[in-house]
C-alpha atoms as a PDB file:
ATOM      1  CA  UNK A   1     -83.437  11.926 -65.428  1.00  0.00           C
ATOM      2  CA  UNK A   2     -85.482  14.647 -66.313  1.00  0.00           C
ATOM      3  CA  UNK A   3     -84.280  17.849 -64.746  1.00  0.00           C
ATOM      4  CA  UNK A   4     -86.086  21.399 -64.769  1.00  0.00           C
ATOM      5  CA  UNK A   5     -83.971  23.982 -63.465  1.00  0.00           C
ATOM      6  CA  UNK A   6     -85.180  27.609 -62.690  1.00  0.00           C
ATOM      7  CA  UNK A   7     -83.333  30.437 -62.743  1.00  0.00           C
ATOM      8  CA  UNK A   8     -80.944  28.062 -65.171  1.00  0.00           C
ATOM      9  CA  UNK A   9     -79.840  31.365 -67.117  1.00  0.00           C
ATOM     10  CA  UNK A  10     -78.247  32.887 -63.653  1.00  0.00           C
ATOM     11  CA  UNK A  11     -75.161  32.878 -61.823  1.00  0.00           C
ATOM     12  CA  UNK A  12     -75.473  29.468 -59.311  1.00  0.00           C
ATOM     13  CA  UNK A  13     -78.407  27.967 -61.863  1.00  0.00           C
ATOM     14  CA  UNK A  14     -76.807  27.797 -64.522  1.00  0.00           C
ATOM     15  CA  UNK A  15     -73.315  25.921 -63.146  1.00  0.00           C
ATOM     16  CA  UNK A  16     -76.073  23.580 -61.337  1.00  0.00           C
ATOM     17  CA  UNK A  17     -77.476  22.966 -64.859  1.00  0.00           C
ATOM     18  CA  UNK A  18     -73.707  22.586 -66.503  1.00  0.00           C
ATOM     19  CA  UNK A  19     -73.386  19.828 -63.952  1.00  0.00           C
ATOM     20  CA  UNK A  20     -76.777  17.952 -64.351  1.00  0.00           C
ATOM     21  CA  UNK A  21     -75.377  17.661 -68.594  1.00  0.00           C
ATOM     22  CA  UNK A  22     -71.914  16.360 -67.614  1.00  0.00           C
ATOM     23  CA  UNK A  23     -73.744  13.813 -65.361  1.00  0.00           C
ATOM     24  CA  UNK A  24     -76.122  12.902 -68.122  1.00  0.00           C
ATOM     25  CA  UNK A  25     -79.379  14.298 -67.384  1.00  0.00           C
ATOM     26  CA  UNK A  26     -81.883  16.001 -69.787  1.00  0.00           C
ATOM     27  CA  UNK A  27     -81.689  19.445 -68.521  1.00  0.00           C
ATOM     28  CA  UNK A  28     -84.667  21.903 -68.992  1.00  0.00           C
ATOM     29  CA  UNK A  29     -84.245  25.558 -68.085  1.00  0.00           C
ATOM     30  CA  UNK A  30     -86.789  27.793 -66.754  1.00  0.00           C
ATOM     31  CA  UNK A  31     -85.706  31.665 -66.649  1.00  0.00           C
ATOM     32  CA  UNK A  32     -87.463  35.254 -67.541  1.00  0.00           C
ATOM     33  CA  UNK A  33     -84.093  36.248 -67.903  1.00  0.00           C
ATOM     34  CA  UNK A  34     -84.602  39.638 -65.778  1.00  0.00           C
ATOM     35  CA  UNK A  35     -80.949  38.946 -64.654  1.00  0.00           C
ATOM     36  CA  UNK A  36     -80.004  35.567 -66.302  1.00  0.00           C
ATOM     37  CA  UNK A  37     -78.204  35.557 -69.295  1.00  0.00           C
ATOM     38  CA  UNK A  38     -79.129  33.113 -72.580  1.00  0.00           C
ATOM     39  CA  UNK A  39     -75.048  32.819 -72.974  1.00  0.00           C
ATOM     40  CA  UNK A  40     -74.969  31.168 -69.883  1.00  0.00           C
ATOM     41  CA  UNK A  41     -77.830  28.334 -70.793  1.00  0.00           C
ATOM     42  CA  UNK A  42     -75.288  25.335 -71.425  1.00  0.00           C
ATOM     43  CA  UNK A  43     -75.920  24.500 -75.272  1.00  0.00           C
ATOM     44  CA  UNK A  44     -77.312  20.917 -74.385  1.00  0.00           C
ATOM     45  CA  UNK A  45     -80.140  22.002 -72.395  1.00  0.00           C
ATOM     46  CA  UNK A  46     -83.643  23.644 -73.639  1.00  0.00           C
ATOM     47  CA  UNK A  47     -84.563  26.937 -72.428  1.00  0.00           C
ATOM     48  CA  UNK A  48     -87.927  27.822 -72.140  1.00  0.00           C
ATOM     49  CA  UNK A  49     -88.735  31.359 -71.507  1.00  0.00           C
ATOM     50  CA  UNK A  50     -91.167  32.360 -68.880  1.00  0.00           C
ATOM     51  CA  UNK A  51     -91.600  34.181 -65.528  1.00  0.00           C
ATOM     52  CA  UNK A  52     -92.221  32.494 -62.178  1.00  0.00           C
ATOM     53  CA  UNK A  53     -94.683  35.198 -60.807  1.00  0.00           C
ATOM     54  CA  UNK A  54     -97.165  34.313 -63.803  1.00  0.00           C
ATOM     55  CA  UNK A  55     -99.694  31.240 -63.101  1.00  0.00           C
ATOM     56  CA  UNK A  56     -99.090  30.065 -66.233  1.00  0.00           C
ATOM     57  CA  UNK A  57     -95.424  28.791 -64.905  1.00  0.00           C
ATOM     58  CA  UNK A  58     -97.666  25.528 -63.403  1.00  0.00           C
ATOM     59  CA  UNK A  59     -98.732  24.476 -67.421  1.00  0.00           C
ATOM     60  CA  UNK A  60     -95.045  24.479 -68.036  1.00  0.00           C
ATOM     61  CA  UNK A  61     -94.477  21.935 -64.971  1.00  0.00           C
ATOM     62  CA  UNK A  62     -97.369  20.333 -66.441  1.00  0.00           C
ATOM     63  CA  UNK A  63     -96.107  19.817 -69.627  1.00  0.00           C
ATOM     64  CA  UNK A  64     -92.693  19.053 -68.883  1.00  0.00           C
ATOM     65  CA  UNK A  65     -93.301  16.266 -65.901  1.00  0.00           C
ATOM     66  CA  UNK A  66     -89.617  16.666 -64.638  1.00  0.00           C
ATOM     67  CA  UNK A  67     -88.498  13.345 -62.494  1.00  0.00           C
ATOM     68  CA  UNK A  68     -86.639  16.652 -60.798  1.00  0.00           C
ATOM     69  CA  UNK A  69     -87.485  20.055 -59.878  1.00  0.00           C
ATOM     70  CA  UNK A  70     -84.319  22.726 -59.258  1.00  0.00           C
ATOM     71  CA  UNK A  71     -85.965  26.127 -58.224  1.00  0.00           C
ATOM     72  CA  UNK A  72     -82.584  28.572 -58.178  1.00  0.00           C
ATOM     73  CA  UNK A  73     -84.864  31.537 -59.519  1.00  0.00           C
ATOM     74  CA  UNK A  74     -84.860  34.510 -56.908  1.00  0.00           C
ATOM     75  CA  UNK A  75     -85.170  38.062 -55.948  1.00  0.00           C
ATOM     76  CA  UNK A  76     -81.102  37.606 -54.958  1.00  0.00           C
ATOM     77  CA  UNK A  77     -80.805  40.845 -52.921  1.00  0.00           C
ATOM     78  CA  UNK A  78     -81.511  41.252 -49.172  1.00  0.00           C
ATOM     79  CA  UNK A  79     -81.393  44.756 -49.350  1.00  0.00           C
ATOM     80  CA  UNK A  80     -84.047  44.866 -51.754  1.00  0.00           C
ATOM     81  CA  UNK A  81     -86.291  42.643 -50.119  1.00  0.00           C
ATOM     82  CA  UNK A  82     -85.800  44.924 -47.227  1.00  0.00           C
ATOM     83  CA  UNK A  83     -86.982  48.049 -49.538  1.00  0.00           C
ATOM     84  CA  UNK A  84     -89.323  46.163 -51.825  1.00  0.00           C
ATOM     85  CA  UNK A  85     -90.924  42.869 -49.388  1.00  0.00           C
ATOM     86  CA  UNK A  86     -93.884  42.555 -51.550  1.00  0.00           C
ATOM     87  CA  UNK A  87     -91.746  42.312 -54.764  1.00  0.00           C
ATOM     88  CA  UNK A  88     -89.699  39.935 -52.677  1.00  0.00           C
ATOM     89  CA  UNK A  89     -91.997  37.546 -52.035  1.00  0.00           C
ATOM     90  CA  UNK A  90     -94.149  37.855 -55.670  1.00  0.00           C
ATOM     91  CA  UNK A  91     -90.948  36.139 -56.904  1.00  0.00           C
ATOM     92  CA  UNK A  92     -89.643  34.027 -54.315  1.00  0.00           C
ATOM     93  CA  UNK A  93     -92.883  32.849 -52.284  1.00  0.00           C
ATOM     94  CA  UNK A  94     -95.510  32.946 -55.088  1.00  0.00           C
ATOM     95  CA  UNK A  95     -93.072  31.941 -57.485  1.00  0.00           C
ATOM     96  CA  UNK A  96     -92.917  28.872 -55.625  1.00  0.00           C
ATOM     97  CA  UNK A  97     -96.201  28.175 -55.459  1.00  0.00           C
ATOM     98  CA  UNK A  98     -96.746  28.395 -59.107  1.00  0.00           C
ATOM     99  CA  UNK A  99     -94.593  25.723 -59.641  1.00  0.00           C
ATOM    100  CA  UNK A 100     -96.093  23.554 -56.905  1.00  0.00           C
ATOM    101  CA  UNK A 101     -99.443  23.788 -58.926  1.00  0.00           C
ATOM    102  CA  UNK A 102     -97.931  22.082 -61.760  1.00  0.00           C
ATOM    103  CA  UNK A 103     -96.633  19.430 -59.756  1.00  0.00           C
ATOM    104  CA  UNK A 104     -99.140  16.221 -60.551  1.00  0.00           C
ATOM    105  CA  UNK A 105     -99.229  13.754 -57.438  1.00  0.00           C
ATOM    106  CA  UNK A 106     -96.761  10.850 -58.023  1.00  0.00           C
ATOM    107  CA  UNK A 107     -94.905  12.511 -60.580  1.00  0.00           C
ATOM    108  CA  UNK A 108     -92.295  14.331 -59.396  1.00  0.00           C
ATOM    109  CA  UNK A 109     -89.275  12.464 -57.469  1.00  0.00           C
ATOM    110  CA  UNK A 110     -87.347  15.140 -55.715  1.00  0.00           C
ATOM    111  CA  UNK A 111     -87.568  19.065 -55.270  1.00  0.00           C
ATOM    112  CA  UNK A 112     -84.134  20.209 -55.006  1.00  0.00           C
ATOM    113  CA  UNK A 113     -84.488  24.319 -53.031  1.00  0.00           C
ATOM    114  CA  UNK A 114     -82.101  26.887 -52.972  1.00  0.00           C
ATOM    115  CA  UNK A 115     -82.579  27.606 -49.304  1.00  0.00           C
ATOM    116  CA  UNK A 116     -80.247  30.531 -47.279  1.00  0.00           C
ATOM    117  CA  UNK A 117     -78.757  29.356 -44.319  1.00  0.00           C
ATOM    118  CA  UNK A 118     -77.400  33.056 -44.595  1.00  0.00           C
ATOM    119  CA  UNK A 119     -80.508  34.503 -43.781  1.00  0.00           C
ATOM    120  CA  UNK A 120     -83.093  31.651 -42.256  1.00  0.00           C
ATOM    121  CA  UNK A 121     -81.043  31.225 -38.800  1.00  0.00           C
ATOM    122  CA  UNK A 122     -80.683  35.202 -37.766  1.00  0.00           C
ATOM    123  CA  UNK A 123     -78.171  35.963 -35.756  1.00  0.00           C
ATOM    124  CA  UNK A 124     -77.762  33.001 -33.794  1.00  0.00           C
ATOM    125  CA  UNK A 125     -75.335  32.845 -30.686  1.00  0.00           C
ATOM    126  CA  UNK A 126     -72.764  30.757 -31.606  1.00  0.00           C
ATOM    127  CA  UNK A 127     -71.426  30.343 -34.783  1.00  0.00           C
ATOM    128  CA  UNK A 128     -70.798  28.404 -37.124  1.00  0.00           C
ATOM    129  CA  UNK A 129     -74.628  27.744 -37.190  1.00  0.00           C
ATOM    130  CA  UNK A 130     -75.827  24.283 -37.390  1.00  0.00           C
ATOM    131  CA  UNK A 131     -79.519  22.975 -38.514  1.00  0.00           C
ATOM    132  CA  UNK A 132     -80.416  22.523 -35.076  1.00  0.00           C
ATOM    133  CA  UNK A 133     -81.526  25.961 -35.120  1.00  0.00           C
ATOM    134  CA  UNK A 134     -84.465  27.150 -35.213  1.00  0.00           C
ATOM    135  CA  UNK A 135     -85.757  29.756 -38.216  1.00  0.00           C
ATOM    136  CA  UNK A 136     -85.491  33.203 -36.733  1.00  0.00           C
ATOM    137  CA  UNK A 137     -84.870  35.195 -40.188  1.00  0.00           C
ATOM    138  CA  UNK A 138     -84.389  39.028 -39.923  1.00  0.00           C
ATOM    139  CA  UNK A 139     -85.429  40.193 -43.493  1.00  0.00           C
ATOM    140  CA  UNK A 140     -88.252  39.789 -45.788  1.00  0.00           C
ATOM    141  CA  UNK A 141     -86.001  37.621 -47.861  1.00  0.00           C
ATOM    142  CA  UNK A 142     -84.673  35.440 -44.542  1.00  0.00           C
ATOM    143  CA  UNK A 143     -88.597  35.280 -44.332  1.00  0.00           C
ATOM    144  CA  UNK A 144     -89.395  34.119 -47.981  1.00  0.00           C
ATOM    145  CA  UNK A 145     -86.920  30.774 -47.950  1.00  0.00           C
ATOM    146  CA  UNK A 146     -88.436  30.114 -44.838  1.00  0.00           C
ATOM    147  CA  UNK A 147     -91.254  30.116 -45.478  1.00  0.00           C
ATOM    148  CA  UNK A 148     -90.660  28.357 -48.822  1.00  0.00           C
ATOM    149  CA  UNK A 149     -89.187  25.461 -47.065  1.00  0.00           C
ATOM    150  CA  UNK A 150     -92.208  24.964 -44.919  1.00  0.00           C
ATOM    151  CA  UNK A 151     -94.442  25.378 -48.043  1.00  0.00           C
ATOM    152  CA  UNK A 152     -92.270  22.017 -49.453  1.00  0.00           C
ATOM    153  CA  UNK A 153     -92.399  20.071 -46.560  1.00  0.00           C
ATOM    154  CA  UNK A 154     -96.171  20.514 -47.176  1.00  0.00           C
ATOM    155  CA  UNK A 155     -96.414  19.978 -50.584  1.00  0.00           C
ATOM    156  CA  UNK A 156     -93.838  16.860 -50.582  1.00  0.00           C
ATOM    157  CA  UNK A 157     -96.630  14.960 -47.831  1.00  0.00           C
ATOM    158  CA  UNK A 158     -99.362  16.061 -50.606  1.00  0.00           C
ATOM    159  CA  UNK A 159     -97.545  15.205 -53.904  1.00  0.00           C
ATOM    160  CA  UNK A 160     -94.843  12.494 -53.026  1.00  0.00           C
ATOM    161  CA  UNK A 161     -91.504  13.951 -53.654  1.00  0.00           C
ATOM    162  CA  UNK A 162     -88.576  14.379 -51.688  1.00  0.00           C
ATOM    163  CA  UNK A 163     -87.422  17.701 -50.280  1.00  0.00           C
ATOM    164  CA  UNK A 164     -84.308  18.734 -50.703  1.00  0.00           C
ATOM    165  CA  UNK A 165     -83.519  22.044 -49.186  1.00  0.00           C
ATOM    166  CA  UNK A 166     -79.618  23.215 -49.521  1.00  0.00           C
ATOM    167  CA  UNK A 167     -78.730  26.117 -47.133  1.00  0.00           C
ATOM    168  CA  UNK A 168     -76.892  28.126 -49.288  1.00  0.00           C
ATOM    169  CA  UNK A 169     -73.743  30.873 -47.146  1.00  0.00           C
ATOM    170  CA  UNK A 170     -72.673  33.629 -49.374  1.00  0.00           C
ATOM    171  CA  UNK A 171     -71.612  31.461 -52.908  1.00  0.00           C
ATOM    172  CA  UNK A 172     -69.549  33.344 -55.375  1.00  0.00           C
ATOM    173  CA  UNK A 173     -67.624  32.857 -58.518  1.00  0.00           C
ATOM    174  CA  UNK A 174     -67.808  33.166 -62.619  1.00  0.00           C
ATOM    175  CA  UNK A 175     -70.968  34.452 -63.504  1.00  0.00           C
ATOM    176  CA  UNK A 176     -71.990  36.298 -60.442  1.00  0.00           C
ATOM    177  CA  UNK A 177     -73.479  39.503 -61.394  1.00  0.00           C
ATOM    178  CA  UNK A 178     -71.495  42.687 -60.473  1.00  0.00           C
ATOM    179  CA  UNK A 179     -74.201  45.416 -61.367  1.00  0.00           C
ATOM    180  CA  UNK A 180     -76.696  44.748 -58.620  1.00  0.00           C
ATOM    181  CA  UNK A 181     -76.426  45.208 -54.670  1.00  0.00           C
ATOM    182  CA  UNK A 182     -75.562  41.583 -54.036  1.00  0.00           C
ATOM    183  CA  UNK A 183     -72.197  39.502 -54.720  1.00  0.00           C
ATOM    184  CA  UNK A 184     -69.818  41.623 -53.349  1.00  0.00           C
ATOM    185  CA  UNK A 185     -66.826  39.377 -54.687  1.00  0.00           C
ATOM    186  CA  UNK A 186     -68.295  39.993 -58.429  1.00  0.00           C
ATOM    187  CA  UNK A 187     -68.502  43.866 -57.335  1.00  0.00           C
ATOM    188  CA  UNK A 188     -65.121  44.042 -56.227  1.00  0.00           C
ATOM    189  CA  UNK A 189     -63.801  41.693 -58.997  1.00  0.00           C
ATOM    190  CA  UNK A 190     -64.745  43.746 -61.712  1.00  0.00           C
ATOM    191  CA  UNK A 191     -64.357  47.671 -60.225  1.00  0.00           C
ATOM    192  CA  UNK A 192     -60.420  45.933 -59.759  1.00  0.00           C
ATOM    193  CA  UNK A 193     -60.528  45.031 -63.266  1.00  0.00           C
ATOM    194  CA  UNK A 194     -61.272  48.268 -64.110  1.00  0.00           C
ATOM    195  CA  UNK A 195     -59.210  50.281 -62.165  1.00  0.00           C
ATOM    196  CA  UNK A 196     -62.484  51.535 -59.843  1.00  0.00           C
ATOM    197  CA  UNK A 197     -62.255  52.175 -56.404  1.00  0.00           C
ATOM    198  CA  UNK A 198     -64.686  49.332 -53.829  1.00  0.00           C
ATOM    199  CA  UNK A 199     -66.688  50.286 -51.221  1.00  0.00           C
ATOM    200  CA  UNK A 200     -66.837  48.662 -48.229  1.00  0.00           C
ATOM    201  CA  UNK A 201     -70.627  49.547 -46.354  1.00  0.00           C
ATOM    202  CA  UNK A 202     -70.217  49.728 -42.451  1.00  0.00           C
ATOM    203  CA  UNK A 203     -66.638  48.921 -40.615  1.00  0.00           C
ATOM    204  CA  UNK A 204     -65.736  45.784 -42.867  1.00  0.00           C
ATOM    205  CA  UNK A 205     -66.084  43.767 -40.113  1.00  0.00           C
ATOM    206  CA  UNK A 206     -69.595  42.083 -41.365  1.00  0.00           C
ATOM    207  CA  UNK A 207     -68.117  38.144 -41.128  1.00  0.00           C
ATOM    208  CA  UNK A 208     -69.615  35.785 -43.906  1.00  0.00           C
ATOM    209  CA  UNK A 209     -68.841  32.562 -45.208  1.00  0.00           C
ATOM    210  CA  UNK A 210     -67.703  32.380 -48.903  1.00  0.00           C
ATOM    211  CA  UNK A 211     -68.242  28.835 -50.623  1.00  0.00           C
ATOM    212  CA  UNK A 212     -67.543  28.556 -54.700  1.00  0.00           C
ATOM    213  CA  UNK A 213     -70.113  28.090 -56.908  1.00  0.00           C
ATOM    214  CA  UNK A 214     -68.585  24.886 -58.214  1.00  0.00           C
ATOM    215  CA  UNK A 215     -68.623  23.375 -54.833  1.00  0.00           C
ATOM    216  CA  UNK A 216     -72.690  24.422 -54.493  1.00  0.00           C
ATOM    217  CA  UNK A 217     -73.400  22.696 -58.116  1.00  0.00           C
ATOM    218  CA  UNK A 218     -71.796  19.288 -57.080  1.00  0.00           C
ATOM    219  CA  UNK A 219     -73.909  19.449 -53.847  1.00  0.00           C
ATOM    220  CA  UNK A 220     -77.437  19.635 -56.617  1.00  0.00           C
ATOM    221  CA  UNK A 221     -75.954  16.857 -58.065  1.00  0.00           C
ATOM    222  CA  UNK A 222     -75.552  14.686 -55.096  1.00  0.00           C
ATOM    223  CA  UNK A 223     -78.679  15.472 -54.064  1.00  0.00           C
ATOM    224  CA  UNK A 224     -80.538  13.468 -56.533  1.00  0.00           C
ATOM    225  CA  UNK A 225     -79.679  10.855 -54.665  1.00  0.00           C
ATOM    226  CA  UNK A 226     -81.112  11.845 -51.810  1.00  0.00           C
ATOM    227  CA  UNK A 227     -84.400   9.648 -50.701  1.00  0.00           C
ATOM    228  CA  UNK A 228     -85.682  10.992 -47.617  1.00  0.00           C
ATOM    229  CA  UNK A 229     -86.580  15.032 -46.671  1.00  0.00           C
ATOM    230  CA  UNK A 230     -83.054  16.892 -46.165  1.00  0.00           C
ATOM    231  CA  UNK A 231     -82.065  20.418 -45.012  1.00  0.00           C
ATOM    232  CA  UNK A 232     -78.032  20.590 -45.252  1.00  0.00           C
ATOM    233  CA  UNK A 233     -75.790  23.890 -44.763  1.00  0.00           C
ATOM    234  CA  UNK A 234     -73.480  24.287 -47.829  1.00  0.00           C
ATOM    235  CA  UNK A 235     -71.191  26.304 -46.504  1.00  0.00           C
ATOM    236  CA  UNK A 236     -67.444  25.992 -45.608  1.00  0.00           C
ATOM    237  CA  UNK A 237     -67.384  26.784 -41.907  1.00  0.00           C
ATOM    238  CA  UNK A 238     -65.171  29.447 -42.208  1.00  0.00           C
ATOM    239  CA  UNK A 239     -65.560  33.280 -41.510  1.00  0.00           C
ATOM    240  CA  UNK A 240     -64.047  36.195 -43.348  1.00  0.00           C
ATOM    241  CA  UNK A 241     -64.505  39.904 -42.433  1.00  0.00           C
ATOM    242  CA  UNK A 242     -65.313  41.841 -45.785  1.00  0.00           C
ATOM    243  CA  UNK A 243     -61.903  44.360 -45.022  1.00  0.00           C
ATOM    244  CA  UNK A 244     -60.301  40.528 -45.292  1.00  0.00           C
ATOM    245  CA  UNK A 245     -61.788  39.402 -48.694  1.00  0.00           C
ATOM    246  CA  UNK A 246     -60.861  42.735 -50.355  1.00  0.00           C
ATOM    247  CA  UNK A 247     -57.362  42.493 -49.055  1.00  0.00           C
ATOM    248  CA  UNK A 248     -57.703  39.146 -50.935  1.00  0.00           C
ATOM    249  CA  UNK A 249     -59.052  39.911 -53.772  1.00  0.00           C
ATOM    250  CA  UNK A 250     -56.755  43.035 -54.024  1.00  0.00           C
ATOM    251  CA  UNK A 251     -53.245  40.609 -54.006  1.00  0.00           C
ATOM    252  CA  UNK A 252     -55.646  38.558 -56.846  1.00  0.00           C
ATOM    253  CA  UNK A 253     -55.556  42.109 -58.836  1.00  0.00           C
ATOM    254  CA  UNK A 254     -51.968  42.973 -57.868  1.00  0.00           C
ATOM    255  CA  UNK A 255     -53.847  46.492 -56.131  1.00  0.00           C
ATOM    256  CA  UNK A 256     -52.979  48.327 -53.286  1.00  0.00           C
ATOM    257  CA  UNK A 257     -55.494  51.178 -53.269  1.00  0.00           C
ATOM    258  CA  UNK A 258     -57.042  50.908 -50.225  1.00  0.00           C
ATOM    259  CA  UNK A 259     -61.423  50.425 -50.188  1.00  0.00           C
ATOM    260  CA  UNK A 260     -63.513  53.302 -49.801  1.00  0.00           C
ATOM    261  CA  UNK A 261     -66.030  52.978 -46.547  1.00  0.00           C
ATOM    262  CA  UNK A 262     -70.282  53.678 -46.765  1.00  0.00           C
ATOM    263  CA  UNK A 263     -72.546  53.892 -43.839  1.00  0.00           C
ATOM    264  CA  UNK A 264     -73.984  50.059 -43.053  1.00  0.00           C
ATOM    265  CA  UNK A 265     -76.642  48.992 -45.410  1.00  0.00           C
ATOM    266  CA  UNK A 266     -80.014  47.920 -43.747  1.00  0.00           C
ATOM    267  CA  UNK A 267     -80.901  44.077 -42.996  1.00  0.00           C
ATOM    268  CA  UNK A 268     -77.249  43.350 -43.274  1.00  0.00           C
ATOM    269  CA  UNK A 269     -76.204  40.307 -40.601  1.00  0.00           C
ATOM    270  CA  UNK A 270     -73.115  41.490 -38.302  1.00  0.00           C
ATOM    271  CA  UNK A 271     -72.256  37.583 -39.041  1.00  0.00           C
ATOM    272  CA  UNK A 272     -72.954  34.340 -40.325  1.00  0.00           C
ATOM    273  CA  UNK A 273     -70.986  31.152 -40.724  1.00  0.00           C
ATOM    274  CA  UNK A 274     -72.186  27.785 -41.442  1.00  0.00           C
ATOM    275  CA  UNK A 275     -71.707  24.397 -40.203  1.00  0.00           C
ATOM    276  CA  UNK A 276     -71.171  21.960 -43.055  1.00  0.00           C
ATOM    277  CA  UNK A 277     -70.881  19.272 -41.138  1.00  0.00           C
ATOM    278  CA  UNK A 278     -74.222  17.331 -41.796  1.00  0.00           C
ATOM    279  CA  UNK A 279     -73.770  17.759 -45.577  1.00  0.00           C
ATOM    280  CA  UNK A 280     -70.789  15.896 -45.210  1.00  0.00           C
ATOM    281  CA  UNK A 281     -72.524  12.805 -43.488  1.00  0.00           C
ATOM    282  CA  UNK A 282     -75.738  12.864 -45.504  1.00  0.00           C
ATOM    283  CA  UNK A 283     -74.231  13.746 -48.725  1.00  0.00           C
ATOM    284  CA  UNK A 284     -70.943  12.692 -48.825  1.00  0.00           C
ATOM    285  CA  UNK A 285     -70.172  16.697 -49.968  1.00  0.00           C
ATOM    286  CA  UNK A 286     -67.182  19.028 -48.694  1.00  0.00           C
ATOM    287  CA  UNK A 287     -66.350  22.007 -50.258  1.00  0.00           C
ATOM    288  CA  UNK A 288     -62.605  21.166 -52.508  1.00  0.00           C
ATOM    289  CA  UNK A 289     -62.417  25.058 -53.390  1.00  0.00           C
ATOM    290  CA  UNK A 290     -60.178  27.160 -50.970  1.00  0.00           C
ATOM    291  CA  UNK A 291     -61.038  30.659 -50.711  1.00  0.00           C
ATOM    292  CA  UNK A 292     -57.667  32.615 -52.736  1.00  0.00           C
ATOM    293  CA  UNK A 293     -57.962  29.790 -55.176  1.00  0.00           C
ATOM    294  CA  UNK A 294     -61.942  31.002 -55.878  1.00  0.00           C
ATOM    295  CA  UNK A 295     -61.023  34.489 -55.563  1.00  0.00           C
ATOM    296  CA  UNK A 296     -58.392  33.825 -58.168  1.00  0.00           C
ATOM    297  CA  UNK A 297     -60.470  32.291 -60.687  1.00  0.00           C
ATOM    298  CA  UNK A 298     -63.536  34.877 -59.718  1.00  0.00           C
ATOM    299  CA  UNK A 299     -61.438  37.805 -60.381  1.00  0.00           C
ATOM    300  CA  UNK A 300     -59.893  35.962 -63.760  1.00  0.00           C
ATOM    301  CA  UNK A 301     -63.213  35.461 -65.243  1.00  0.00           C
ATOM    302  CA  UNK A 302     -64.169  39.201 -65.395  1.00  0.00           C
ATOM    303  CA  UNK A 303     -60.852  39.355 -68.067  1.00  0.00           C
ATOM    304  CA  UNK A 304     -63.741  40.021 -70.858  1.00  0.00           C
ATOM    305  CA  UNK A 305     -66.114  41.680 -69.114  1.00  0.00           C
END
């Protein structure tokens, strides 16, 4: 098939993209590469160069006719969308739309979304949260994948594909940036590797639910299979306070300084765990990756950084 990626050149994009080539598939990448790297672009795809918040992203589409659309290209950081929600949603509501322009009817087969179950559900009462719940997002970036999921389900009735929205809990591993505000295992990977002291923001009791970035590519990949409209968590079910992953991620680095504490960052969820549950019975996925084994191979990668 004929696969366009966006946001290929990134952290989850471009294992999604590594995955699409070992299963075959002609693999297009679309990235401005604002925080992508080209390094990461897996030699066998084609990278074409271009920025989602331009209208000229729908000739691309045009051009192209993917069988497939992978939209992974995002403003990544709640905390910015909180500071910046019109820069937020230029990239990751308008951004969208572009692409849907492009889109002729009948052409495209599936549109596979990099959705946040992190962030669309709120703070529900119980945990682990399942799909049953309804949006109640507290950020401008919560917001934007909302709102970008109903955008699809409209588009898909329009245009004739099938939506494929993957609810995303905190993913980490290789290639995770360290230098912005999210991906606080690449933060803490890398100020280990150097010696640096962490910083922990509020009590370190914020609960999230870490799933490895090769588990979320294999879930893209079963998903083009997928022939009716599907929103799935990907997600491992499983809480861990922030104090707990650095004490985790310290035995990975053979450290014992304790972390530093900050005051609580704004728009930051007291918790959020995910039920994984349905993508087991729709797409046959589970996540194989336990959490020290991920931290291990997180913290190795930064060896050369």
């Amino acid at each position: 098939m004929k696969i366009l990626v966006t946001g290929g050149a990134g952290f989850i994009g471009s294992h999604v993209v590594d995955a699409y080539v070992a299963a075959g598939h002609e693999v297009h990448v679309l990235d401005d590469l604002s925080s992508g790297r080209r390094e990461n672009v897996n030699p066998a795809a084609t990278l074409h160069v271009a920025d989602l918040r331009q209208p000229r992203v729908a000739d691309l589409v045009r051009a192209l006719k993917p069988e497939v659309i992978n939209h992974h290209a995002a403003q990544v950081s709640v905390s910015v969308s909180v500071r910046e929600p019109a820069a937020d949603a230029s990239v990751n509501v308008l951004g969208l739309l572009h692409l849907l322009q492009g889109v002729e009817p009948g052409s495209l087969a599936r549109f596979v979304f990099a959705s946040s179950g992190g962030t669309v559900y709120g703070e529900p009462s119980t945990l682990p949260a399942t799909e049953a719940l309804p949006f109640d997002p507290r950020t401008p970036y919560g917001i934007a994948k909302a709102t970008s999921e109903w955008y699809l389900r409209f588009a898909s009735e329009r245009l004739g594909f099938v939506p494929v929205c993957l609810r995303y809990a905190n993913v980490y591993g290789p290639r995770q940036s360290p230098h912005g505000e999210a991906g606080v295992v690449a933060i803490f990977s890398l100020r280990l590797r150097q010696g640096q002291p962490c910083t922990i923001f509020g009590d370190g009791e914020h609960v999230r639910d870490y799933v490895y970035v090769g588990d979320v590519a294999r879930a893209s990949v079963l998903a083009l299979g997928v022939r009716q409209p599907l929103a799935v968590n990907i997600a491992t079910g499983v809480g861990t306070t922030t104090n707990d992953l650095y004490a985790r991620l310290a035995v990975a680095a053979a450290v014992r300084t304790a972390a530093l504490h900050a005051p609580e960052r704004p728009g930051d969820l007291r918790a959020s765990i995910l039920d994984p549950s349905l993508a087991d019975r729709r797409l046959g996925w589970v996540p194989q990756i336990t959490l020290d084994r991920g931290l291990e191979a997180t913290y190795a990668s930064f060896d050369h950084d």
